[in-house]
N, C-alpha and C. Protein backbone atom coordinates (compact mmCIF):
# COMPACT_ATOMS: atom_id res chain seq x y z
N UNK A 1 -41.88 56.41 29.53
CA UNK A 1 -41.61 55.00 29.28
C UNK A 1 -40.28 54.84 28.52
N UNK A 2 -40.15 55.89 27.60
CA UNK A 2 -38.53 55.39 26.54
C UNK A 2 -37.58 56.02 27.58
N UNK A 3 -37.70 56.85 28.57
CA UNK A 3 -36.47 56.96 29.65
C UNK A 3 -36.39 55.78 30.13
N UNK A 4 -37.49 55.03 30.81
CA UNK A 4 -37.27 53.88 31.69
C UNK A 4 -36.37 53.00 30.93
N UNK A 5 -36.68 52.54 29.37
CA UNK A 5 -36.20 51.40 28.81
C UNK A 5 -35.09 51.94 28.21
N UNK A 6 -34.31 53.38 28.24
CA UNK A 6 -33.43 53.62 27.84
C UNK A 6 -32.45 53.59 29.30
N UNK A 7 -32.67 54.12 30.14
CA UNK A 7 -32.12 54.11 31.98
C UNK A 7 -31.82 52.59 31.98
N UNK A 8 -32.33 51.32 31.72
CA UNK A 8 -32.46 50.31 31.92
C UNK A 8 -31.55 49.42 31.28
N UNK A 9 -30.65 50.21 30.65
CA UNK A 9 -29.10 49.57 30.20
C UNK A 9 -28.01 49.68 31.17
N UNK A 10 -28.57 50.62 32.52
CA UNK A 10 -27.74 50.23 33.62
C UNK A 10 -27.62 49.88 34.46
N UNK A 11 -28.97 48.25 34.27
CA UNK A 11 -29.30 47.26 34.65
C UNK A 11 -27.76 46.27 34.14
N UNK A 12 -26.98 46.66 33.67
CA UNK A 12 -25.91 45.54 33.16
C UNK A 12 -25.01 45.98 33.68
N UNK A 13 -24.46 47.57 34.64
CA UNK A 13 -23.42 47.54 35.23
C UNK A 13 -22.83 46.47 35.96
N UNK A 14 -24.12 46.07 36.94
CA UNK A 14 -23.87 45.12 38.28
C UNK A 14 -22.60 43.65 37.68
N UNK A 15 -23.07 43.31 36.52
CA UNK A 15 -22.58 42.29 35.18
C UNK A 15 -21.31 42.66 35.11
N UNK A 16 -21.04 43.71 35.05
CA UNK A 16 -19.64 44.10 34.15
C UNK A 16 -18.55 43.95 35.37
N UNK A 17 -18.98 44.66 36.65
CA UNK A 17 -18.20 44.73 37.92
C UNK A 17 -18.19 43.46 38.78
N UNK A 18 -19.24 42.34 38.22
CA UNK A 18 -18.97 40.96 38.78
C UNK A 18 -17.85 40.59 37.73
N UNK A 19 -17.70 40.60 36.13
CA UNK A 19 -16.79 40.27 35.12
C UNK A 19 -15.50 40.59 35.92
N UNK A 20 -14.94 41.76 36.40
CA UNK A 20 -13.99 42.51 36.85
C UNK A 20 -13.69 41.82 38.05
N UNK A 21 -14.22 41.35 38.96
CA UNK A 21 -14.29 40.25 40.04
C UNK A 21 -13.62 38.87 39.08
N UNK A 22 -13.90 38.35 38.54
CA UNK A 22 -14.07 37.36 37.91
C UNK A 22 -12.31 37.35 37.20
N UNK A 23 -11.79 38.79 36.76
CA UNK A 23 -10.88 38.37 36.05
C UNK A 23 -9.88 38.98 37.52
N UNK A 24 -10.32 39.46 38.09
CA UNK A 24 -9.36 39.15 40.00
C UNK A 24 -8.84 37.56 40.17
N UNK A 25 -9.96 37.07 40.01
CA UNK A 25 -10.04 35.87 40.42
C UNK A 25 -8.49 34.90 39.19
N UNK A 26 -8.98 35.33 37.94
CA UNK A 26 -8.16 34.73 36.80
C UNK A 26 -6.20 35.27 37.34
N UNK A 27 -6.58 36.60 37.96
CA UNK A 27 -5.39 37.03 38.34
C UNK A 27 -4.51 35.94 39.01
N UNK A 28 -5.43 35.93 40.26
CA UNK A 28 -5.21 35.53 41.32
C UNK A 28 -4.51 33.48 40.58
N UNK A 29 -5.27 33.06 39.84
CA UNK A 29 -5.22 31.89 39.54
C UNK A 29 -3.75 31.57 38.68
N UNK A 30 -3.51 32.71 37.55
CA UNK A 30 -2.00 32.70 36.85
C UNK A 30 -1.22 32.79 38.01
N UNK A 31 -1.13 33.71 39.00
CA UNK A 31 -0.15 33.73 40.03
C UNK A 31 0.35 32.43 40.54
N UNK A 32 -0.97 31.64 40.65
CA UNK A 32 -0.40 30.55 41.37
C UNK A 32 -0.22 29.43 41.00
N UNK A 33 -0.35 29.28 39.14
CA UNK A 33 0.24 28.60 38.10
C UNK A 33 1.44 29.13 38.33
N UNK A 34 1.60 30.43 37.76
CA UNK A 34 3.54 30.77 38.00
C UNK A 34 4.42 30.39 38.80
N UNK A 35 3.72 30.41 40.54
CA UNK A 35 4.40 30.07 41.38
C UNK A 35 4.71 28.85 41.01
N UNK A 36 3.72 27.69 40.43
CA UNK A 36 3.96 26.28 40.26
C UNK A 36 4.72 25.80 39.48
N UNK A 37 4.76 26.50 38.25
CA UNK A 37 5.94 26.75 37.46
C UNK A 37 7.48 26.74 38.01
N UNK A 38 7.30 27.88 39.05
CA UNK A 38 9.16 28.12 39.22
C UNK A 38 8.99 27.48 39.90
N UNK A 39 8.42 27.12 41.16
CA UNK A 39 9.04 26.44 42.11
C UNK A 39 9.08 24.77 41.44
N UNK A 40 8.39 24.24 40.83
CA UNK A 40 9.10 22.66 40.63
C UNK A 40 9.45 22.65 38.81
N UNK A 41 10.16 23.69 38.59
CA UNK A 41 10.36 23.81 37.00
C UNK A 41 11.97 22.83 37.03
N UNK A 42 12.79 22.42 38.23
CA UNK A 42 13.32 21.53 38.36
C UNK A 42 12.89 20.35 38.23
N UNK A 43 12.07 19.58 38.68
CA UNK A 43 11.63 18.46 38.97
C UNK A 43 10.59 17.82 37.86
N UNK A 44 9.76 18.94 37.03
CA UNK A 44 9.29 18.94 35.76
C UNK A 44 9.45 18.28 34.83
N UNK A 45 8.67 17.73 34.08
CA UNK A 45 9.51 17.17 32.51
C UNK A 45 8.78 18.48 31.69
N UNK A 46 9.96 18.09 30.74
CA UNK A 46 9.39 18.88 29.26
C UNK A 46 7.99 19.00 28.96
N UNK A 47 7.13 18.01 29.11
CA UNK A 47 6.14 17.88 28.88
C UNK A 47 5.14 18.47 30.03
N UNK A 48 5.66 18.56 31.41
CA UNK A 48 4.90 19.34 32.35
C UNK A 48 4.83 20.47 32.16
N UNK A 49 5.97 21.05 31.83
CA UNK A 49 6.31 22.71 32.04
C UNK A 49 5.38 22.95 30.67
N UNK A 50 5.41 21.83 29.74
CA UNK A 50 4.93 22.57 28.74
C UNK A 50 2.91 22.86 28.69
N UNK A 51 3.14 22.32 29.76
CA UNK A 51 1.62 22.14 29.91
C UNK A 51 1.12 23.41 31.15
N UNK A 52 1.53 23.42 31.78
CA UNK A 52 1.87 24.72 32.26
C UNK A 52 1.64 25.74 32.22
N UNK A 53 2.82 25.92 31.12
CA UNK A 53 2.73 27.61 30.18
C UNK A 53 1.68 27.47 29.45
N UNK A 54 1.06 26.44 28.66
CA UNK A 54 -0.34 26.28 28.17
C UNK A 54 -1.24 26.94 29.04
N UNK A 55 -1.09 25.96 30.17
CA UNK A 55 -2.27 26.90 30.88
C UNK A 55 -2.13 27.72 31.56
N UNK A 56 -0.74 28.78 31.92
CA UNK A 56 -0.70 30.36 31.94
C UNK A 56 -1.31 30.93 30.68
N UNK A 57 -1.13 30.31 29.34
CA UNK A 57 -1.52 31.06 28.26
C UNK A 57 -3.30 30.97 27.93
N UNK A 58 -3.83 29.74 28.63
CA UNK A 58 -5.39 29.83 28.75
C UNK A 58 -5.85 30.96 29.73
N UNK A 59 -5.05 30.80 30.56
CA UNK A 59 -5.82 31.61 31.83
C UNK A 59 -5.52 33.50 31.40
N UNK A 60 -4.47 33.80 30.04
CA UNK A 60 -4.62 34.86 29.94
C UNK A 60 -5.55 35.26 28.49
N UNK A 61 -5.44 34.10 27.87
CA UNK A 61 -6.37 34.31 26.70
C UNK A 61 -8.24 34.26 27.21
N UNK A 62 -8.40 33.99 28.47
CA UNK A 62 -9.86 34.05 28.63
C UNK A 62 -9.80 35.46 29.28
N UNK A 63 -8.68 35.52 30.16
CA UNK A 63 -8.70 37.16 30.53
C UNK A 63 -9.34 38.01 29.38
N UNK A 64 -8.26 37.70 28.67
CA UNK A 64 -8.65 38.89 27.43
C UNK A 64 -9.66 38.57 26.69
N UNK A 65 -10.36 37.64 27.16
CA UNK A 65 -12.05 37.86 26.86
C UNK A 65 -12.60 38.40 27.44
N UNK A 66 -12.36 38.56 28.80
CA UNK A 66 -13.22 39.32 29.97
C UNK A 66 -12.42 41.06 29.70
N UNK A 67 -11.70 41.42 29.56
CA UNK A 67 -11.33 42.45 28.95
C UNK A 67 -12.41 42.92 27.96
N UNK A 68 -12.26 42.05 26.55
CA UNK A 68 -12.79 42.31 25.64
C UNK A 68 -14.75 42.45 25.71
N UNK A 69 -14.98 41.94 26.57
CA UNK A 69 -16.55 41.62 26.92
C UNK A 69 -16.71 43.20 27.90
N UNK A 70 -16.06 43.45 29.30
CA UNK A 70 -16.17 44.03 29.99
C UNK A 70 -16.09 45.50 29.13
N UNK A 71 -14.99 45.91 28.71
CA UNK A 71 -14.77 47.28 27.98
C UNK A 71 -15.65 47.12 26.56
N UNK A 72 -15.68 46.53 26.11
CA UNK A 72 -16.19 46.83 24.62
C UNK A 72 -17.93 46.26 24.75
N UNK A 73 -18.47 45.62 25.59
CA UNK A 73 -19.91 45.47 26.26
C UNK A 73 -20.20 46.68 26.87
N UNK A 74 -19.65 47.03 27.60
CA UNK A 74 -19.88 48.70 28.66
C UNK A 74 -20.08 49.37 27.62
N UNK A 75 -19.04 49.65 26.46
CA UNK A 75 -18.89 51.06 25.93
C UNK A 75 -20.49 50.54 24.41
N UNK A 76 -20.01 49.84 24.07
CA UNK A 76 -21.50 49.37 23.54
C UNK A 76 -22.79 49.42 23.78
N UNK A 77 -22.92 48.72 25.14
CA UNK A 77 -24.32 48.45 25.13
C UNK A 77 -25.17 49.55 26.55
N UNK A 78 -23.67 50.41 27.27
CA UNK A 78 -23.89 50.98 28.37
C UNK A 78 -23.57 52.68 28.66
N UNK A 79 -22.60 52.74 28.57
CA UNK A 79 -22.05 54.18 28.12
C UNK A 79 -20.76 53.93 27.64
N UNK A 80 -20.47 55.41 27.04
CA UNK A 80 -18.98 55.61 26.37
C UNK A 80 -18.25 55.50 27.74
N UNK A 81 -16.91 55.20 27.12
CA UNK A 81 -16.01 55.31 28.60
C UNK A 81 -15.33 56.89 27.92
N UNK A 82 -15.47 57.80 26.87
CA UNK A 82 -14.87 58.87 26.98
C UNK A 82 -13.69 58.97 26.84
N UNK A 83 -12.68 58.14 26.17
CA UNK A 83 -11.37 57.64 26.52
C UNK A 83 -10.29 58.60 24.47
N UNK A 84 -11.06 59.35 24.14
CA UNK A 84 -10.59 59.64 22.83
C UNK A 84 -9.27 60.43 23.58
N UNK A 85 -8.04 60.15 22.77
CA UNK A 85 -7.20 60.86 23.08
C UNK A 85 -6.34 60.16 24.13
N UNK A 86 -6.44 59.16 24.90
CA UNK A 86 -6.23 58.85 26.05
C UNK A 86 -5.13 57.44 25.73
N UNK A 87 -3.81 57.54 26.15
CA UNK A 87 -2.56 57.11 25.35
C UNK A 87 -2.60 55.35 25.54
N UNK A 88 -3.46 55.19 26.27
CA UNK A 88 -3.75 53.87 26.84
C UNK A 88 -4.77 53.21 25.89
N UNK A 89 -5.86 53.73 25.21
CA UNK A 89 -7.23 53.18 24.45
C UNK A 89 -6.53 52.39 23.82
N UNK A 90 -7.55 51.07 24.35
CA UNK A 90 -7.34 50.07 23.10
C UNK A 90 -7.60 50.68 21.28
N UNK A 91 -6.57 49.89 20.53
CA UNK A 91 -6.94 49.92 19.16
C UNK A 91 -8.64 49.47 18.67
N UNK A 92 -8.81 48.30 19.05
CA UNK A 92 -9.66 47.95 18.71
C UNK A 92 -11.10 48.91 19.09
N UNK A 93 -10.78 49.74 20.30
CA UNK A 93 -12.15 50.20 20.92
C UNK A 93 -12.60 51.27 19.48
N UNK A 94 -11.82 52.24 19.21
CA UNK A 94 -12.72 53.08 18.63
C UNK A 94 -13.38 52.61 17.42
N UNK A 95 -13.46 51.40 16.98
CA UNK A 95 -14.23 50.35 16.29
C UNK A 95 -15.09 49.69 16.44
N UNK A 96 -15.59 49.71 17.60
CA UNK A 96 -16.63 48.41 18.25
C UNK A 96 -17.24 48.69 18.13
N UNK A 97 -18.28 47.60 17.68
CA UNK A 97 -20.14 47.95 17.75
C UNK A 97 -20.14 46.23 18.09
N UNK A 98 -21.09 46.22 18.05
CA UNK A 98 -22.00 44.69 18.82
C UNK A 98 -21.66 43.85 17.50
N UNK A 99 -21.32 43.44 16.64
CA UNK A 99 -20.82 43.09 15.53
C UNK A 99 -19.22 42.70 15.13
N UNK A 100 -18.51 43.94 15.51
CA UNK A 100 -16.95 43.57 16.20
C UNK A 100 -17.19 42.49 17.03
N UNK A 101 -17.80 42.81 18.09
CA UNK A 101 -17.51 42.71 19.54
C UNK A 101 -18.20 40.81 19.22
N UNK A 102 -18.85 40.56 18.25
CA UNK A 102 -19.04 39.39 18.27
C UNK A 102 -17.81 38.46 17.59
N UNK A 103 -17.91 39.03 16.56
CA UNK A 103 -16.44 38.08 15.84
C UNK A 103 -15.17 38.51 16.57
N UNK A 104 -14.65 39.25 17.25
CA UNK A 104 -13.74 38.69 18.29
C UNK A 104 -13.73 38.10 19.32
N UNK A 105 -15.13 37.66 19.66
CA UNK A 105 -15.35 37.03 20.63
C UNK A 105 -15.15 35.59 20.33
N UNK A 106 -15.67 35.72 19.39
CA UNK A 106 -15.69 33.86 18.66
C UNK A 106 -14.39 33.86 18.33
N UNK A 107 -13.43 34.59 17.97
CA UNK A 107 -12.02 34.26 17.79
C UNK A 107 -11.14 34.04 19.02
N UNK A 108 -12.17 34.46 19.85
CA UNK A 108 -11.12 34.24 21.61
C UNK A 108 -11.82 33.27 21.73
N UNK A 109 -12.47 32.90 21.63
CA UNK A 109 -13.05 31.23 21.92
C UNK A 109 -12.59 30.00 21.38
N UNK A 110 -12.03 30.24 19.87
CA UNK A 110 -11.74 29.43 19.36
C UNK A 110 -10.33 29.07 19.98
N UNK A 111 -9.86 30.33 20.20
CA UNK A 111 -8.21 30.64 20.67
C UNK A 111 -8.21 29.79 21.85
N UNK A 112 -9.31 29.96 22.54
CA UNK A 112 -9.09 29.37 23.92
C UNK A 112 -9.67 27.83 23.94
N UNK A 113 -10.00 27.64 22.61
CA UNK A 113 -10.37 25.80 22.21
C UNK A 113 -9.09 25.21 21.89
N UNK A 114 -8.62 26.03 20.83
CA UNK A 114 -7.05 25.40 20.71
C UNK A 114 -6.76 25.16 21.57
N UNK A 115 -5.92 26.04 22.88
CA UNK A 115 -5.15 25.98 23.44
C UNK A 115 -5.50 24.33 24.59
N UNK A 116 -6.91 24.32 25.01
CA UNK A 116 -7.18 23.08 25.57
C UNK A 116 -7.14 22.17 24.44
N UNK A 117 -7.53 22.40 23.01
CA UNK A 117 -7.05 20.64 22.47
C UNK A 117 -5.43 20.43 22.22
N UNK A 118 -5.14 21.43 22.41
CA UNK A 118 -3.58 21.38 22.56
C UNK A 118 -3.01 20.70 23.60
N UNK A 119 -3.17 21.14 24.32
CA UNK A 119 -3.16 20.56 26.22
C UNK A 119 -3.86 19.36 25.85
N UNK A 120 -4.71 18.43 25.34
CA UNK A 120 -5.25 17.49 25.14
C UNK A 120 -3.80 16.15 24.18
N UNK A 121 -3.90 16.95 22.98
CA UNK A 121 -3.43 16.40 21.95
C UNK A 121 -1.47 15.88 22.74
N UNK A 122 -1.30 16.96 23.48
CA UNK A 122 0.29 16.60 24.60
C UNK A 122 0.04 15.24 25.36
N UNK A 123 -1.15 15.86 26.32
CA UNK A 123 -0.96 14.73 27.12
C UNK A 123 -2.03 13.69 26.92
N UNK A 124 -1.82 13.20 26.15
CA UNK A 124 -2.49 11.92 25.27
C UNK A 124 -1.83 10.57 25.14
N UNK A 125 -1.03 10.83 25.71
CA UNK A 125 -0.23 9.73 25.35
C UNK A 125 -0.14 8.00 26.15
N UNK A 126 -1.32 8.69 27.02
CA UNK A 126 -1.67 7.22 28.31
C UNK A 126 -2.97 6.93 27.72
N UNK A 127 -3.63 7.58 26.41
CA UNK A 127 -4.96 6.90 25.93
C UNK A 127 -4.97 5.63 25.96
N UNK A 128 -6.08 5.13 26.56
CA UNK A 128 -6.62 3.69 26.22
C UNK A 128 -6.21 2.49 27.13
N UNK A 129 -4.91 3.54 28.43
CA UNK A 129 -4.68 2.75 29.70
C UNK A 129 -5.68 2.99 30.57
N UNK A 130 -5.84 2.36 31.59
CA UNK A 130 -6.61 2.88 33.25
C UNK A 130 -6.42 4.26 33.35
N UNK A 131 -4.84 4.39 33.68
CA UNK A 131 -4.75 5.72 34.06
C UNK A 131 -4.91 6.84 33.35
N UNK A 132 -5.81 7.02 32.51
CA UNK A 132 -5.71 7.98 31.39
C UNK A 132 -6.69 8.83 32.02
N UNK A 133 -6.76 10.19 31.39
CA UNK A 133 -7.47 11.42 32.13
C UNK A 133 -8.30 11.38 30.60
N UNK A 134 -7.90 10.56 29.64
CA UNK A 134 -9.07 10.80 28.72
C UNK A 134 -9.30 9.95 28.26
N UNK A 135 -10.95 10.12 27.25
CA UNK A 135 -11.35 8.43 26.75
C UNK A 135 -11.21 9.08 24.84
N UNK A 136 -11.06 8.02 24.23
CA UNK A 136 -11.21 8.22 22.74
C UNK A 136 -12.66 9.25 22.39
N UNK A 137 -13.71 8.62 22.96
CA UNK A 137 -14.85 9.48 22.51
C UNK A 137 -14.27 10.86 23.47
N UNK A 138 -13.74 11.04 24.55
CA UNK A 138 -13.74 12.73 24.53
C UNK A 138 -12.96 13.32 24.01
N UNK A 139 -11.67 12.95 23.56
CA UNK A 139 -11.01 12.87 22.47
C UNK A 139 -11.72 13.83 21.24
N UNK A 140 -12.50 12.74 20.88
CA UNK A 140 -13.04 12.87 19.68
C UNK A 140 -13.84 14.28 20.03
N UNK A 141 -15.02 14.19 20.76
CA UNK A 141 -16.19 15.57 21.14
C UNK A 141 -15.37 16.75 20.99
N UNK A 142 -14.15 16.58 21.84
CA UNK A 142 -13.42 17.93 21.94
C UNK A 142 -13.16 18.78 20.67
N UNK A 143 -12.77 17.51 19.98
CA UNK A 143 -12.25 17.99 18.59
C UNK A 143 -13.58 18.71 17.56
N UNK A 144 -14.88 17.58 17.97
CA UNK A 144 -15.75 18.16 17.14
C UNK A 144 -16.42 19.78 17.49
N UNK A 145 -16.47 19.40 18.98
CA UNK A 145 -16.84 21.42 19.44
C UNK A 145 -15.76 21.79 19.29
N UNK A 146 -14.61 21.68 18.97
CA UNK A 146 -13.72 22.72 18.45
C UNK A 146 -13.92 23.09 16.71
N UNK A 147 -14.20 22.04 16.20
CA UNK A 147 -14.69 22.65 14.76
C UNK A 147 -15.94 23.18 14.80
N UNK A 148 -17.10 23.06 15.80
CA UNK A 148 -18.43 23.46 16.03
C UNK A 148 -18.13 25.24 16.16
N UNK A 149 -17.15 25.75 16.62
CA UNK A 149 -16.48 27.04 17.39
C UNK A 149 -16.00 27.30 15.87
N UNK A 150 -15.25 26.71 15.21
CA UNK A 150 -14.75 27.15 14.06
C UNK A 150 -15.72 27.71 13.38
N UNK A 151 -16.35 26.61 12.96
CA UNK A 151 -17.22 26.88 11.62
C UNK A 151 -18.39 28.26 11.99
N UNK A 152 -18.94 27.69 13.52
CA UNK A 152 -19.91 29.39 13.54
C UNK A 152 -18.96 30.63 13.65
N UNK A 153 -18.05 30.69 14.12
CA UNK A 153 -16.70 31.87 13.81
C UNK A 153 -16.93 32.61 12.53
N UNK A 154 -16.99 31.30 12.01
CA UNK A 154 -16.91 31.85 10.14
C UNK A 154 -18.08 31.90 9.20
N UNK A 155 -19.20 31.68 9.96
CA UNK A 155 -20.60 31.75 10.03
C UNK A 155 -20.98 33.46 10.71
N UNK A 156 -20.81 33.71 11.70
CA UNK A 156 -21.07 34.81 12.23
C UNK A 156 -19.83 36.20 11.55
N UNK A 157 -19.42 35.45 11.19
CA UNK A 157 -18.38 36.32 10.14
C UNK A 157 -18.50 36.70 9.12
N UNK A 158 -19.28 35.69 8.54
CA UNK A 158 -19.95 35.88 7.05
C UNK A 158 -21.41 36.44 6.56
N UNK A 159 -21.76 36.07 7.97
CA UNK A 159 -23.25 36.87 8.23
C UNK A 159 -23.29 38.78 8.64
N UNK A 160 -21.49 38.94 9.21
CA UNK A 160 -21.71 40.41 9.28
C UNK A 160 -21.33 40.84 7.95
N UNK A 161 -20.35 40.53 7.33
CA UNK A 161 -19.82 40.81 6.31
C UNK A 161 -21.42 40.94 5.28
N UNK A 162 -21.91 40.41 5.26
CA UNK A 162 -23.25 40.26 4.11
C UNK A 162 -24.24 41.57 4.61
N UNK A 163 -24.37 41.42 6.26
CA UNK A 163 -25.05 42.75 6.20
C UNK A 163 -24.18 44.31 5.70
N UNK A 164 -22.81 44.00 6.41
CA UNK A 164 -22.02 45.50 5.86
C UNK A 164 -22.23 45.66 4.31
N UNK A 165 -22.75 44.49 3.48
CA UNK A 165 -22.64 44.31 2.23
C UNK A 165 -23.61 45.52 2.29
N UNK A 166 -24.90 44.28 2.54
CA UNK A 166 -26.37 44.96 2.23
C UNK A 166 -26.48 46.68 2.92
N UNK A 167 -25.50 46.72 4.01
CA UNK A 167 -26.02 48.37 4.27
C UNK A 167 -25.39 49.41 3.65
N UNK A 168 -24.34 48.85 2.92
CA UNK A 168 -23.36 49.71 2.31
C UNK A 168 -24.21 49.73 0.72
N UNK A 169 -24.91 49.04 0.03
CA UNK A 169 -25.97 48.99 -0.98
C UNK A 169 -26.86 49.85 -0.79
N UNK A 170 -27.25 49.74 0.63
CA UNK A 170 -28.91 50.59 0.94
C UNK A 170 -28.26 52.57 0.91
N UNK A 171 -26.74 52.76 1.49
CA UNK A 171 -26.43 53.84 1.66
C UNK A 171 -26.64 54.53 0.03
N UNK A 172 -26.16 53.91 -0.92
CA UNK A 172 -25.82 54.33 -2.39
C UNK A 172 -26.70 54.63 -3.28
């Protein structure tokens, strides 16, 4: 029985190699922001292009969540990838435990909240006409799940920090 439920963590490969699909897909999607970029970076205003590179910079900051989920989930919760020595290893990997791997997660989330209330807070400027792509109350929501993202950030931050407290007490 503890083989089965130990074997049974590679029930989450199938997960990791759809993730890897998934950031194909993110590939595939910056490409054709870029293309959109150069080809009408003439015709653009300041304010397009700048919206833009915003969202080249979303579409690589969620990457590097799927990075961060895919490699540091595998090597966590599935097997080692074996990688000591290997000139390429992330910094962060030979550090991870399910605890890392949470508070940087919530910091790529938050990262990737900015960057849309950013993209929000630009093109804001038709609030409260017809043609507006936003209303005051979403406005507002955005802002509050972006402090909702903050504050558990620093909640789940403070909650590891208290256990490293308490296990570093129990070691002594």
């Amino acid at each position: 029985m503890a083989s089965l439920i130990f074997a049974s963590r590679w029930l989450q490969l199938p997960l990791y190699l759809g993730l890897i699909v998934a950031q194909c897909v993110y590939v595939f999607l910056f490409m054709k922001e870029l293309w959109h970029l150069i080809h009408d970076a003439a015709i653009l205003s300041e304010q397009g292009i700048m919206l833009l590179v915003l969202g080249l910079i979303d579409v690589v900051m969620i990457s590097n969540l799927l990075v961060m989920v895919i490699v540091g989930g595998y090597e966590t919760f599935v097997s080692r990838l074996n990688l000591q020595g290997h000139p390429d290893q992330p910094e962060w990997l030979s550090h991870v435990n399910a605890s890392v791997l949470k508070v940087k997660l919530a910091m790529a989330i938050i990262g990737i909240s900015s960057i849309h209330l950013l993209k929000t807070f630009i093109d804001i400027s038709s609030l409260g006409s017809p043609e507006s792509k936003f209303t005051t109350e979403g406005v507002m929501w955005q802002t509050i799940i972006h402090l909702v993202f903050i504050v558990s950030a620093m909640g789940i931050a403070w909650t590891d920090k208290l256990m490293l407290h308490a296990t570093s007490k129990h070691k002594h």
